[in-house]
Protein backbone atom coordinates (compact mmCIF):
# COMPACT_ATOMS: atom_id res chain seq x y z
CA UNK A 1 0.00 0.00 0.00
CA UNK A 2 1.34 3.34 -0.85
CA UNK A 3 1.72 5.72 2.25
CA UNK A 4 -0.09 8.20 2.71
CA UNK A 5 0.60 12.05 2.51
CA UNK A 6 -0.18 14.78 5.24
CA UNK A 7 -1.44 18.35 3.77
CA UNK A 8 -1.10 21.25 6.09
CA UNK A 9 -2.80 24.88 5.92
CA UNK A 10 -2.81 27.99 7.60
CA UNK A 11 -5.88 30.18 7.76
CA UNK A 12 -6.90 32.69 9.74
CA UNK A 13 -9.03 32.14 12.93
CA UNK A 14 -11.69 33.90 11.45
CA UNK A 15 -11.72 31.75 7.98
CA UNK A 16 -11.61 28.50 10.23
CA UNK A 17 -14.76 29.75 11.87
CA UNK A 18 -16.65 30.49 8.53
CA UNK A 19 -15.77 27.37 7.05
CA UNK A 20 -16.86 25.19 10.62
CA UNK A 21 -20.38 26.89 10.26
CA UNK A 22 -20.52 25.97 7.25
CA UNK A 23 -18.82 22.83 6.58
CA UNK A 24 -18.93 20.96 10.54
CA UNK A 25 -17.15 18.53 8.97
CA UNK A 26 -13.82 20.51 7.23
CA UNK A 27 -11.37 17.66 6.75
CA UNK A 28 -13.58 15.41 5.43
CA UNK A 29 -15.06 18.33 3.19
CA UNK A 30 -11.76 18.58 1.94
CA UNK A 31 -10.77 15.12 1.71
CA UNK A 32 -13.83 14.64 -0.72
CA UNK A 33 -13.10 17.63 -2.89
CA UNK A 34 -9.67 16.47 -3.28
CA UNK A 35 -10.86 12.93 -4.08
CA UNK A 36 -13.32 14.66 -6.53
CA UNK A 37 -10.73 16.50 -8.24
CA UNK A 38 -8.15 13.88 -8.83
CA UNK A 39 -10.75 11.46 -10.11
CA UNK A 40 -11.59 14.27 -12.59
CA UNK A 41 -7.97 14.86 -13.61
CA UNK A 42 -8.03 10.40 -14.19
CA UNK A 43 -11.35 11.10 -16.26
CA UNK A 44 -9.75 13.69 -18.43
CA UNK A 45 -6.64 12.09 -18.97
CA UNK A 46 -8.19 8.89 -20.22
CA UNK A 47 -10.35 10.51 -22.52
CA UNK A 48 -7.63 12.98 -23.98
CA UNK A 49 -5.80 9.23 -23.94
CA UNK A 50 -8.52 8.05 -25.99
CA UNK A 51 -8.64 10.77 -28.54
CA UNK A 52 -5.40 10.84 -29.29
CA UNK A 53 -4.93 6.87 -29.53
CA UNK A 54 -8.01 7.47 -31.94
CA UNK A 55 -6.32 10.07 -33.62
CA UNK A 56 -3.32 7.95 -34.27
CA UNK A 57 -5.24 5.07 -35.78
CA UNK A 58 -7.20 7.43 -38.27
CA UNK A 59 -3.61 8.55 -39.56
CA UNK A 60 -2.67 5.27 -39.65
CA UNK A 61 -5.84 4.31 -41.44
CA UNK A 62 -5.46 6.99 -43.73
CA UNK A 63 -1.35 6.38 -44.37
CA UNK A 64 -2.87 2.60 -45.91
CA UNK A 65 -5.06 4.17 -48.40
């Protein structure tokens, strides 16, 4: 299993007491967004993947003709 990374932020009192009333939950808030994100970024890459393998093959379809 791959370890696991720490992330550490400084905000200001105030900021920390905005984001509890509105997120009681912050790290976890957090921990999803990030989770959201990255499985975006996989999402993109594999189609962008995709095009351009399909890109290649057209080329390569038209290079026989």
């Amino acid at each position: 299993m791959a370890p696991e990374r720490v992330i550490s932020i400084s905000i200001s009192e105030a900021d920390w007491k905005t984001l509890r009333s509105i997120q009681p939950q912050p790290v976890d808030w957090l921990k999803d967004k990030i989770r959201e994100t990255v499985e975006q970024a996989r999402q993109t890459s594999t189609v962008a993947a995709a095009g351009a393998q399909a890109q290649v093959a057209e080329k390569a379809r038209g290079a026989h003709h």
